[in-house]
N, C-alpha and C. Protein backbone atom coordinates (compact mmCIF):
# COMPACT_ATOMS: atom_id res chain seq x y z
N UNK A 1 113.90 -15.63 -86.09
CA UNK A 1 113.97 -16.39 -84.87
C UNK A 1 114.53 -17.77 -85.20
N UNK A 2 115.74 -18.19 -84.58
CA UNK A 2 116.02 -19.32 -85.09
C UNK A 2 115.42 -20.70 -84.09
N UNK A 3 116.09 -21.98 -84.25
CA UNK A 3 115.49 -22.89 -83.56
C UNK A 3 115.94 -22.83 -81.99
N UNK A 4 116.99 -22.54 -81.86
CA UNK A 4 117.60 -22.05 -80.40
C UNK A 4 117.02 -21.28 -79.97
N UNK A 5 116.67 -20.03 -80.09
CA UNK A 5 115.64 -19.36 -79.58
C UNK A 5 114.40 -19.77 -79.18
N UNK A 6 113.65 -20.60 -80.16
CA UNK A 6 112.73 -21.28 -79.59
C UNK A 6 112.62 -21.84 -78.59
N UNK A 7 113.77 -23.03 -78.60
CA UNK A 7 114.13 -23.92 -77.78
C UNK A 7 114.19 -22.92 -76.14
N UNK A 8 114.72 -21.45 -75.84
CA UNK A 8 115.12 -20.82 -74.99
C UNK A 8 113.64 -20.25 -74.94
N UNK A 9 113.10 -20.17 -75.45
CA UNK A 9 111.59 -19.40 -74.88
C UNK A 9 110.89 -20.42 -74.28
N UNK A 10 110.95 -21.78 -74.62
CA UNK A 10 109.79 -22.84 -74.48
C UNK A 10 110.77 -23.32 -73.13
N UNK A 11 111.72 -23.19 -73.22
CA UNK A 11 112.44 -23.65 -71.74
C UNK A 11 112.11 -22.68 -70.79
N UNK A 12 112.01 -21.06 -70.95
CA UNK A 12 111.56 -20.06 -69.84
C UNK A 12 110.36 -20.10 -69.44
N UNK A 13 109.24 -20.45 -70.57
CA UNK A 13 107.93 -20.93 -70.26
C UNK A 13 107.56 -21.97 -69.40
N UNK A 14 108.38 -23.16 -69.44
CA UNK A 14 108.00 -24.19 -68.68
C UNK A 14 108.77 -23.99 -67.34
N UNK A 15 109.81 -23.04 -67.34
CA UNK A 15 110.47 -22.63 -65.88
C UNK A 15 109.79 -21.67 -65.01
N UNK A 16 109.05 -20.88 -65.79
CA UNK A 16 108.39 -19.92 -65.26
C UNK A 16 106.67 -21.00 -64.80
N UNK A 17 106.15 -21.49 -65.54
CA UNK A 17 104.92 -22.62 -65.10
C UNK A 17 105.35 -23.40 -63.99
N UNK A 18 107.00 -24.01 -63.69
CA UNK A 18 107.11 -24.94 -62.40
C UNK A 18 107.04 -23.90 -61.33
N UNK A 19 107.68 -22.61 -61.65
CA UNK A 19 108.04 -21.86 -60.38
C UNK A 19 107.02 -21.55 -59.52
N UNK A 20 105.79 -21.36 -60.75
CA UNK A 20 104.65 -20.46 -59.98
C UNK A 20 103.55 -21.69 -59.17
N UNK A 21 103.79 -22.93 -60.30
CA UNK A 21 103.82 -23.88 -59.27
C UNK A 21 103.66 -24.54 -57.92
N UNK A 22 105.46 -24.24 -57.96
CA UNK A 22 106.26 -24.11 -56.46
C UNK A 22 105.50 -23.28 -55.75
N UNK A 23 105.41 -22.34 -55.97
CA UNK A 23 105.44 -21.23 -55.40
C UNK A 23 103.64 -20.34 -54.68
N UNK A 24 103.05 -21.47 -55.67
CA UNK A 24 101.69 -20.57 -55.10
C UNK A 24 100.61 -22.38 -55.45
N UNK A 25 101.04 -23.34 -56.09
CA UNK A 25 100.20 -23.91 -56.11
C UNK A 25 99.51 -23.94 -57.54
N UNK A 26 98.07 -24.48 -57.55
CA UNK A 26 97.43 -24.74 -58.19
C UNK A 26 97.20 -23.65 -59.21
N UNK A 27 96.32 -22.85 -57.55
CA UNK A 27 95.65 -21.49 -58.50
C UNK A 27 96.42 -20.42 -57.38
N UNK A 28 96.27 -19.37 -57.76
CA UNK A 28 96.42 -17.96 -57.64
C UNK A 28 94.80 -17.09 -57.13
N UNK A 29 94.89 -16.14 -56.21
CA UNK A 29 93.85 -15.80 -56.06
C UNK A 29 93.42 -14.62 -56.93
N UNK A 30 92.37 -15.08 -57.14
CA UNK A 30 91.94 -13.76 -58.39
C UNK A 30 91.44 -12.06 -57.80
N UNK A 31 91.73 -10.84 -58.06
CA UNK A 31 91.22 -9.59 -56.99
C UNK A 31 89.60 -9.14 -57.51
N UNK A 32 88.62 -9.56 -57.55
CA UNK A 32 87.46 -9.02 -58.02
C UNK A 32 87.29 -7.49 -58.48
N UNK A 33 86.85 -6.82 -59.19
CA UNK A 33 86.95 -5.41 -59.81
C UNK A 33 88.13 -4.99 -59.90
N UNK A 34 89.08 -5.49 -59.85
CA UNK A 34 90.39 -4.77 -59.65
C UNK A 34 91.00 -4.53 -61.43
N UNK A 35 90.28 -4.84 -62.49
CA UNK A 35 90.08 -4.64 -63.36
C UNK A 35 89.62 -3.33 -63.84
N UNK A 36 88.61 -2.64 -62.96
CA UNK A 36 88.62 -1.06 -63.47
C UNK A 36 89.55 -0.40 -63.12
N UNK A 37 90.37 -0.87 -61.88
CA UNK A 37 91.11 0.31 -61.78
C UNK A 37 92.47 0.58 -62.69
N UNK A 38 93.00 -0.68 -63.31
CA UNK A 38 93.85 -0.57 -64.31
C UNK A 38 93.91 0.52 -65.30
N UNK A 39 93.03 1.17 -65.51
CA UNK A 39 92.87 2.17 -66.51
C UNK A 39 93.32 3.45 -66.18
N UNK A 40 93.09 3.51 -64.45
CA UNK A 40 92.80 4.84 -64.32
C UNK A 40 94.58 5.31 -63.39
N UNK A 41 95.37 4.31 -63.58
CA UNK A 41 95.98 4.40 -62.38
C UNK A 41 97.70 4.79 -63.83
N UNK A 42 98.44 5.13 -63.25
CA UNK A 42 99.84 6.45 -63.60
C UNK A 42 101.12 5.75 -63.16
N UNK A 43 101.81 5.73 -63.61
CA UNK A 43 103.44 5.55 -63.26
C UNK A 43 104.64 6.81 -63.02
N UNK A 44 105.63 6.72 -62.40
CA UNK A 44 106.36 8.01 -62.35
C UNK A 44 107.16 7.56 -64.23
N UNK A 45 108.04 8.67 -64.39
CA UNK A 45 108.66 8.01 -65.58
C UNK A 45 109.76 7.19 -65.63
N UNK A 46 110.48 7.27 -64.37
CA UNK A 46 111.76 6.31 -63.98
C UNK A 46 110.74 4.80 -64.33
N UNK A 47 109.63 3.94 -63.29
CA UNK A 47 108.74 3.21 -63.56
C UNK A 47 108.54 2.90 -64.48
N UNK A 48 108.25 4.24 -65.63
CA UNK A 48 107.44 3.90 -66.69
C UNK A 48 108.12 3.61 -67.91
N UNK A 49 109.42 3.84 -67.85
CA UNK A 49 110.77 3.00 -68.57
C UNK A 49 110.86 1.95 -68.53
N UNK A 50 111.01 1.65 -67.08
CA UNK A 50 111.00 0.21 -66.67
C UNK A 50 109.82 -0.76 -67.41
N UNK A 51 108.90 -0.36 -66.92
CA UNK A 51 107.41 -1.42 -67.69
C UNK A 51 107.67 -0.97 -69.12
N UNK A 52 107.94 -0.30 -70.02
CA UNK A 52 108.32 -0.29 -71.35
C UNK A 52 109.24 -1.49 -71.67
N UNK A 53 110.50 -1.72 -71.24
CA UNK A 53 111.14 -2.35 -71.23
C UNK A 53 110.81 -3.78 -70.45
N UNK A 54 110.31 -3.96 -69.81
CA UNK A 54 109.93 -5.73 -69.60
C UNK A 54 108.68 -5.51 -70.06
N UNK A 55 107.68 -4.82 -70.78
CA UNK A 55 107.17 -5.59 -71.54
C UNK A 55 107.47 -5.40 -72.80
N UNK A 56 108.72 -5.12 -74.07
CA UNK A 56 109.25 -5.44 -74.55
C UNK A 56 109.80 -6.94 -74.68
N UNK A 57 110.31 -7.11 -72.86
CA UNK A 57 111.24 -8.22 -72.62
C UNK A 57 110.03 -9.31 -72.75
N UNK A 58 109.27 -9.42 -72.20
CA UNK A 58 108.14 -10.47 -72.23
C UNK A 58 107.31 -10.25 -73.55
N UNK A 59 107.42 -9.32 -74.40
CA UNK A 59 106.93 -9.43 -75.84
C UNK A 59 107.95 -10.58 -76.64
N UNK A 60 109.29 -9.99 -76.53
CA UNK A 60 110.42 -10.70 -77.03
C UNK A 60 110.40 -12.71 -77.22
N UNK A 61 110.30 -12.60 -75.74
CA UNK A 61 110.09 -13.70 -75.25
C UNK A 61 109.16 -15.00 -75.75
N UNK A 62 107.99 -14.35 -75.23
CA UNK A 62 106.58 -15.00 -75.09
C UNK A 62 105.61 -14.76 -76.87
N UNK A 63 106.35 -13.73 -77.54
CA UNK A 63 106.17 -13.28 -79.06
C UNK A 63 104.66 -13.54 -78.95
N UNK A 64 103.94 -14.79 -79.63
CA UNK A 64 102.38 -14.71 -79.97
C UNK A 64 101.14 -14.94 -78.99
N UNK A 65 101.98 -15.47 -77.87
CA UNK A 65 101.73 -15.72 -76.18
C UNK A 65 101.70 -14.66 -75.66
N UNK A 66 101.82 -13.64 -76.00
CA UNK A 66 101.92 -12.62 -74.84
C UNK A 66 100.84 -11.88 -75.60
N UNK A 67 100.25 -10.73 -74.40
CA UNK A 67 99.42 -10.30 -74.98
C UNK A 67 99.19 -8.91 -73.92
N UNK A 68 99.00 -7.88 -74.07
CA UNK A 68 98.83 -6.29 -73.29
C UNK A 68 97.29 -6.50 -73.51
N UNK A 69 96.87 -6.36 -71.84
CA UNK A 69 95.22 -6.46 -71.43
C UNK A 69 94.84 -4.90 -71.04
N UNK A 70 95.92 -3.79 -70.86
CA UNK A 70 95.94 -2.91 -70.27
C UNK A 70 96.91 -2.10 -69.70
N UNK A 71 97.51 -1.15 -68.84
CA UNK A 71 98.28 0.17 -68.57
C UNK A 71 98.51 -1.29 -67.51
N UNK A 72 99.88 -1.76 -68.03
CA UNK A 72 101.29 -2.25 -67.27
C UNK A 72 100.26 -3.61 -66.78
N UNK A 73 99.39 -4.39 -67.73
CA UNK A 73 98.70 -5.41 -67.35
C UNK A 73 98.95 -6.28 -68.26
N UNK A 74 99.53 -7.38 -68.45
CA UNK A 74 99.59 -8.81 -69.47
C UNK A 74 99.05 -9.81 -68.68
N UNK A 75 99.37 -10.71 -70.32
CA UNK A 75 98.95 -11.92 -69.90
C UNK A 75 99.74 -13.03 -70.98
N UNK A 76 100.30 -14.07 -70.15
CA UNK A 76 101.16 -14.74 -71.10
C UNK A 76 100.46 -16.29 -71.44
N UNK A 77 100.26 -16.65 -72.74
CA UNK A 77 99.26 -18.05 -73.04
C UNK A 77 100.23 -18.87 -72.74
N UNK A 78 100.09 -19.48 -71.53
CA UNK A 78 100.84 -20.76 -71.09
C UNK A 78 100.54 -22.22 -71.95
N UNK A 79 98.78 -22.53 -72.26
CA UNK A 79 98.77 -23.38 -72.72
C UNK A 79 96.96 -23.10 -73.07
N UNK A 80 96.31 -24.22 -73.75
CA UNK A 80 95.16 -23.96 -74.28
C UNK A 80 94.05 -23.22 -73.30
N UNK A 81 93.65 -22.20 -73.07
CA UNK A 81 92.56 -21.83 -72.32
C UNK A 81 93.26 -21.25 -70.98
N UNK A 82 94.49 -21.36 -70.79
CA UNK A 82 95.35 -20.81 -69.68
C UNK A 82 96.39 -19.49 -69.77
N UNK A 83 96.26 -19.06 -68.79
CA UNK A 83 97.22 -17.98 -69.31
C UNK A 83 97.42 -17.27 -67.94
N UNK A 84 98.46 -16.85 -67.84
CA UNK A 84 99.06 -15.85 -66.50
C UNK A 84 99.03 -14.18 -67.14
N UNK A 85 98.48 -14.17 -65.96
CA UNK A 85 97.97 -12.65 -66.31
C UNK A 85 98.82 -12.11 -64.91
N UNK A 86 99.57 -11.05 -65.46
CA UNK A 86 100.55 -10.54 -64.92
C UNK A 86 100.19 -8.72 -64.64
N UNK A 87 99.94 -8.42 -63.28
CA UNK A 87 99.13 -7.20 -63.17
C UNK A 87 100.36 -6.29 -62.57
N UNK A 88 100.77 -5.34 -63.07
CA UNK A 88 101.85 -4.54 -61.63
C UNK A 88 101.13 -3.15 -61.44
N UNK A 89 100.98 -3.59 -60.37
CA UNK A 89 100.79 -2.10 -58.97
C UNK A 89 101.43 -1.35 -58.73
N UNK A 90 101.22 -0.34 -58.68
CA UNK A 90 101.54 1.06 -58.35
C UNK A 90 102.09 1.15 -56.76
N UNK A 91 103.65 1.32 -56.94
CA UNK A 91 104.55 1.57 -56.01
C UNK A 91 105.65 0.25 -56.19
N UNK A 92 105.68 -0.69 -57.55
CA UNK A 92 106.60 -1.19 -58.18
C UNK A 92 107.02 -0.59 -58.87
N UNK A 93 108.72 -0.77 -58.55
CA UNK A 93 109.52 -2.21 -58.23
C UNK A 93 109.98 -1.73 -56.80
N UNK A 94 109.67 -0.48 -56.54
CA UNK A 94 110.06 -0.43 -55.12
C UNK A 94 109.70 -0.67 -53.81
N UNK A 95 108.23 -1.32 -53.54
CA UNK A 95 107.57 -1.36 -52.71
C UNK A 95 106.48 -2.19 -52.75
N UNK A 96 106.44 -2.81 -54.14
CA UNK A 96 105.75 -4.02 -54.27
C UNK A 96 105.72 -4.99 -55.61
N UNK A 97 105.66 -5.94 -55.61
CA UNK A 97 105.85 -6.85 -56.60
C UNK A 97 104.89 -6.81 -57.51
N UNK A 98 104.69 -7.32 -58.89
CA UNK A 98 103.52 -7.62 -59.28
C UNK A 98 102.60 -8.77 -59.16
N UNK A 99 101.57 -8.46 -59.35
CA UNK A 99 100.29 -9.55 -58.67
C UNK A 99 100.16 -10.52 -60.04
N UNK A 100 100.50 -12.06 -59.44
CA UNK A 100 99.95 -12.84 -60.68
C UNK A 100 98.99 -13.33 -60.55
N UNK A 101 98.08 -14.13 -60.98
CA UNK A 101 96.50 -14.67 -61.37
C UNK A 101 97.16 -15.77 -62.35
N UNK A 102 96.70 -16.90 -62.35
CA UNK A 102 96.23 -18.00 -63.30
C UNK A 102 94.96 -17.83 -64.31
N UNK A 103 94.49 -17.68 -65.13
CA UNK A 103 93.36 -17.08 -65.49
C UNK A 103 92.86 -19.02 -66.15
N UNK A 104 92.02 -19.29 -65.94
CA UNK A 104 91.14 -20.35 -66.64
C UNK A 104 92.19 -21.47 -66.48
N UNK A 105 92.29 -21.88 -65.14
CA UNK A 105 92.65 -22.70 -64.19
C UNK A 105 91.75 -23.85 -64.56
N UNK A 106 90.23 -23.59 -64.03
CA UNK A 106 89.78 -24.43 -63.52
C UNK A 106 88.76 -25.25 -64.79
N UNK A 107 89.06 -24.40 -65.72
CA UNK A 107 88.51 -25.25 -67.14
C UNK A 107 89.28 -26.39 -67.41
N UNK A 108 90.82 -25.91 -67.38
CA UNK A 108 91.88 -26.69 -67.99
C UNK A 108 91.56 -28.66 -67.53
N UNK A 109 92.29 -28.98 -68.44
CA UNK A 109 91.63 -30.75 -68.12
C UNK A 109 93.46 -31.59 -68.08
């Protein structure tokens, strides 16, 4: 990994932190139990290429920051005690987006 690369991950990180930002605010709403069902839930295989491949792409990326919580569930360490936890639902990319969460928001100082 050279220093440019770095430089290009730590720039997507902090682009991806303004967007969500922009875009939702502070915090993110968290789904209560929606944690068991991660386990139990299937992809077609067209899908299941796809989530192979971006989370490759966000392994690539995010390298010691990133982290697989579960079946098509991450979470990327934004900064000490923070982290975006990145959930995708069943009937993505065609019919719905994936759900983000802020995880340990409200510790952060």
């Amino acid at each position: 990994v050279t220093e440019t690369d770095c430089e290009r991950n730590e720039a997507a990180k902090q682009d991806l932190k303004a967007l969500l930002k922009r875009h939702f605010g502070a915090q993110l709403p968290a789904v209560p139990g929606l944690h068991k069902l991660r386990t139990m839930r299937s992809f077609d295989a067209e899908v299941a290429t796809i989530l192979t491949e971006e989370e490759g792409n966000l392994k690539a990326i995010y390298q010691q920051d990133f982290s697989i919580l579960g079946t098509a569930y991450w979470s990327i360490q934004l900064r000490d005690g923070v982290s975006l936890n990145v959930d995708v639902a069943c009937g993505y990319p065609r019919e719905s987006p994936p759900c983000l969460e802020l995880d340990g928001i409200d510790q952060a100082k």
